[in-house]
Protein backbone atom coordinates (compact mmCIF):
# COMPACT_ATOMS: atom_id res chain seq x y z
CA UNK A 1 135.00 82.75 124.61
CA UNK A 2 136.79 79.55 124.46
CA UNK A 3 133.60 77.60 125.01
CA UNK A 4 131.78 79.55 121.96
CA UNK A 5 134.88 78.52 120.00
CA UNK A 6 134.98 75.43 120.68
CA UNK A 7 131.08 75.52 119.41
CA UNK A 8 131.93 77.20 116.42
CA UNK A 9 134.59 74.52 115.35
CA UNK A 10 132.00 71.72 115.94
CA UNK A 11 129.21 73.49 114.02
CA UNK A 12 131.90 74.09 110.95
CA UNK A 13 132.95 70.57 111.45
CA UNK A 14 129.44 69.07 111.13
CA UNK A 15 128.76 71.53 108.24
CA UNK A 16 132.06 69.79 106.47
CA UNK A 17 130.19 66.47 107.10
CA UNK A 18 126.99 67.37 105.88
CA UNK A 19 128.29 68.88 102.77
CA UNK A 20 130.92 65.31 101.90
CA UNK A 21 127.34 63.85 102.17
CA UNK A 22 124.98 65.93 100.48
CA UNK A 23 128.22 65.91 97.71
CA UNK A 24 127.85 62.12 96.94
CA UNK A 25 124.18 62.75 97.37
CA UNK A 26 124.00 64.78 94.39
CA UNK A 27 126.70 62.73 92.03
CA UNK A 28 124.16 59.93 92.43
CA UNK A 29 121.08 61.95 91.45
CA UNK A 30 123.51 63.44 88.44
CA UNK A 31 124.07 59.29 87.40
CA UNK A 32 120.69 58.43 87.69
CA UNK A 33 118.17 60.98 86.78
CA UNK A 34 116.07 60.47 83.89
CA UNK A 35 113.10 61.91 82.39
CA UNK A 36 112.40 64.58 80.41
CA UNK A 37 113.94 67.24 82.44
CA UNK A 38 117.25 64.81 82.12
CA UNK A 39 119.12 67.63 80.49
CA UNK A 40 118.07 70.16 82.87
CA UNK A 41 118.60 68.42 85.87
CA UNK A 42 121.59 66.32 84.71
CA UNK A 43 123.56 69.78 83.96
CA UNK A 44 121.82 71.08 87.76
CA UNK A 45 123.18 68.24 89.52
CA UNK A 46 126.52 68.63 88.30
CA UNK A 47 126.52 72.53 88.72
CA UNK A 48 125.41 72.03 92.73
CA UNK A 49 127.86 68.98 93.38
CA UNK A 50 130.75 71.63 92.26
CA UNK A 51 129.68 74.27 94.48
CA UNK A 52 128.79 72.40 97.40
CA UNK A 53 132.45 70.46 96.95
CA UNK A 54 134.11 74.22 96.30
CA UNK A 55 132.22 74.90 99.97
CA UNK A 56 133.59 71.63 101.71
CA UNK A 57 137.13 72.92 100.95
CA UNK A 58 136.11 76.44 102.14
CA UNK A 59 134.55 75.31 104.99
CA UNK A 60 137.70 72.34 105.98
CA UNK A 61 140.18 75.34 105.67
CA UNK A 62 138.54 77.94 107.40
CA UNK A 63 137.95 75.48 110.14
CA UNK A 64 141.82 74.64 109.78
CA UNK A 65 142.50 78.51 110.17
CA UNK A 66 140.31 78.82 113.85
CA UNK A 67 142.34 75.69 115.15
CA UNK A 68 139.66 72.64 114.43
CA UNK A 69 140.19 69.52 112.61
CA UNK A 70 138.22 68.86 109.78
CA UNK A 71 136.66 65.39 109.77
CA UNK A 72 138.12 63.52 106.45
CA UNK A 73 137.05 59.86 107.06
CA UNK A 74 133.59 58.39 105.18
CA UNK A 75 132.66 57.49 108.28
CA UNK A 76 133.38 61.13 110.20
CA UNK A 77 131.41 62.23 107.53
CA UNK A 78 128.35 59.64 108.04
CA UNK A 79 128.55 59.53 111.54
CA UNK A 80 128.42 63.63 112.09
CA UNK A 81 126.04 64.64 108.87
CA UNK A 82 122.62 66.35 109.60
CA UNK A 83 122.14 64.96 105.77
CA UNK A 84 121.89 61.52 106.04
CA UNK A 85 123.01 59.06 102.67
CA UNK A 86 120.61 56.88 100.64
CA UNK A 87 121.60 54.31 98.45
CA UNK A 88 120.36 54.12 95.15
CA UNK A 89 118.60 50.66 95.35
CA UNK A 90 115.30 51.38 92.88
CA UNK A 91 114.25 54.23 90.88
CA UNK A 92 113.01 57.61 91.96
CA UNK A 93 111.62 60.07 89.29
CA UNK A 94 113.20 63.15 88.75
CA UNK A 95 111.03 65.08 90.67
CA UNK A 96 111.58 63.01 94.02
CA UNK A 97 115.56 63.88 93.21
CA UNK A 98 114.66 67.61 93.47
CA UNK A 99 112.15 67.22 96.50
CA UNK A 100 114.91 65.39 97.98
CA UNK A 101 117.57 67.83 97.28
CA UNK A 102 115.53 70.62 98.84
CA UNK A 103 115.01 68.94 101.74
CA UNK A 104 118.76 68.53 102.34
CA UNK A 105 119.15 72.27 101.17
CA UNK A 106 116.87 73.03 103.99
CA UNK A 107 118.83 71.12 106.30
CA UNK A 108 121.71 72.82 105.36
CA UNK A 109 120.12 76.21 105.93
CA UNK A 110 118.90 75.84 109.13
CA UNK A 111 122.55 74.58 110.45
CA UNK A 112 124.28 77.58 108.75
CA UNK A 113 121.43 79.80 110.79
CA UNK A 114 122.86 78.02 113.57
CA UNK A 115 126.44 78.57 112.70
CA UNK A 116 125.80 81.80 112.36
CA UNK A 117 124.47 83.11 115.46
CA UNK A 118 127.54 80.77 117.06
CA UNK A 119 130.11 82.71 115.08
CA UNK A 120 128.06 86.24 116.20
CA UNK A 121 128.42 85.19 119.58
CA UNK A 122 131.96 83.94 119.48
CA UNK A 123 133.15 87.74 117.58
CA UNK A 124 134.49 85.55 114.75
CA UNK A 125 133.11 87.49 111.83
CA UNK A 126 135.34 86.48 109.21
CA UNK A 127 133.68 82.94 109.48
CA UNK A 128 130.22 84.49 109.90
CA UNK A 129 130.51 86.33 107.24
CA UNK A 130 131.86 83.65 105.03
CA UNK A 131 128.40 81.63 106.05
CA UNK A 132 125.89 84.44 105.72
CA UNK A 133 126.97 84.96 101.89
CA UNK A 134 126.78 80.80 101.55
CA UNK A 135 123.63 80.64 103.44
CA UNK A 136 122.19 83.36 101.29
CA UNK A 137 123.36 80.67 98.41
CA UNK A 138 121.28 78.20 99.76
CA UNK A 139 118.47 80.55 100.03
CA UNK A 140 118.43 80.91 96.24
CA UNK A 141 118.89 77.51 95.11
CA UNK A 142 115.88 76.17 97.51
CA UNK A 143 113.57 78.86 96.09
CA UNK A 144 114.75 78.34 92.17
CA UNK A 145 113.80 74.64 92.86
CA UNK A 146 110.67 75.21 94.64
CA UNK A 147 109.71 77.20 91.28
CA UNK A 148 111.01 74.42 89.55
CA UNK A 149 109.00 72.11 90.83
CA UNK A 150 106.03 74.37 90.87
CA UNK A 151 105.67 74.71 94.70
CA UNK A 152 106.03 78.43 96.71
CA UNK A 153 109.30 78.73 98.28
CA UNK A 154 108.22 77.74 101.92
CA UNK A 155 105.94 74.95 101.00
CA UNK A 156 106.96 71.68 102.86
CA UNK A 157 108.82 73.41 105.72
């Protein structure tokens, strides 16, 4: 049991990474988009840098509450992220932002799966339920930008 907790901590700590990553991810694609779906995506942007910092917090505290440390450097975060940064050194179109988004999204999906089955295993079902309703979340906003972009939900897995 201590073992599995130990593995839960680390899988909640590398979420908390992943999502201080994909958060400055997404403030740069809310700075620089442009195109005609500027508005749309502009306003997305901001609404999924919100929630995924309103998850970072959930995700740091909860990890407080089992006994981990949360990581709270820029460089924990870079150094333990599944999501990996990319500077903003010449133009991608809008389209590429959202692509690149869902990518990360699935990222983020598959880790929570993992989290998941750790929690299961470890009998910690406060935490696992906390990540099935976020990874149902991520479920939603993959598939509403799939549509978005015109592609079927699984397309590029």
């Amino acid at each position: 049991m201590a073992q599995t907790t130990t593995e839960v901590q680390i899988a909640l700590n590398n979420l908390v990474a992943a999502h201080r990553v994909l958060t400055s991810k997404l403030y740069q694609y809310h700075f620089y988009v442009q195109g005609t779906h500027f508005f749309t995506l502009h306003e997305k942007f901001e609404e999924l840098y919100n929630e995924t910092t309103e998850k970072f917090d959930e995700l740091a505290e909860r990890l407080l509450a089992i006994g981990g440390k949360p990581y709270s450097t820029l460089q924990e975060f870079l150094d333990h992220s599944s999501i990996k940064e990319k500077p903003y050194t010449e133009k991608i179109t809008d389209m590429d932002m959202v692509t690149s988004v869902v990518s990360d999204l699935r990222i983020m999906r598959d880790e929570l799966a993992r989290a998941i089955v750790l929690t299961g295993e470890a009998g910690d079902d406060v935490t696992q339920d906390m990540l099935i309703g976020y990874k149902t979340d991520v479920d939603k906003h993959i598939w509403m930008l799939q549509a978005f972009l015109g592609k079927d939900p699984l397309e590029g897995e």
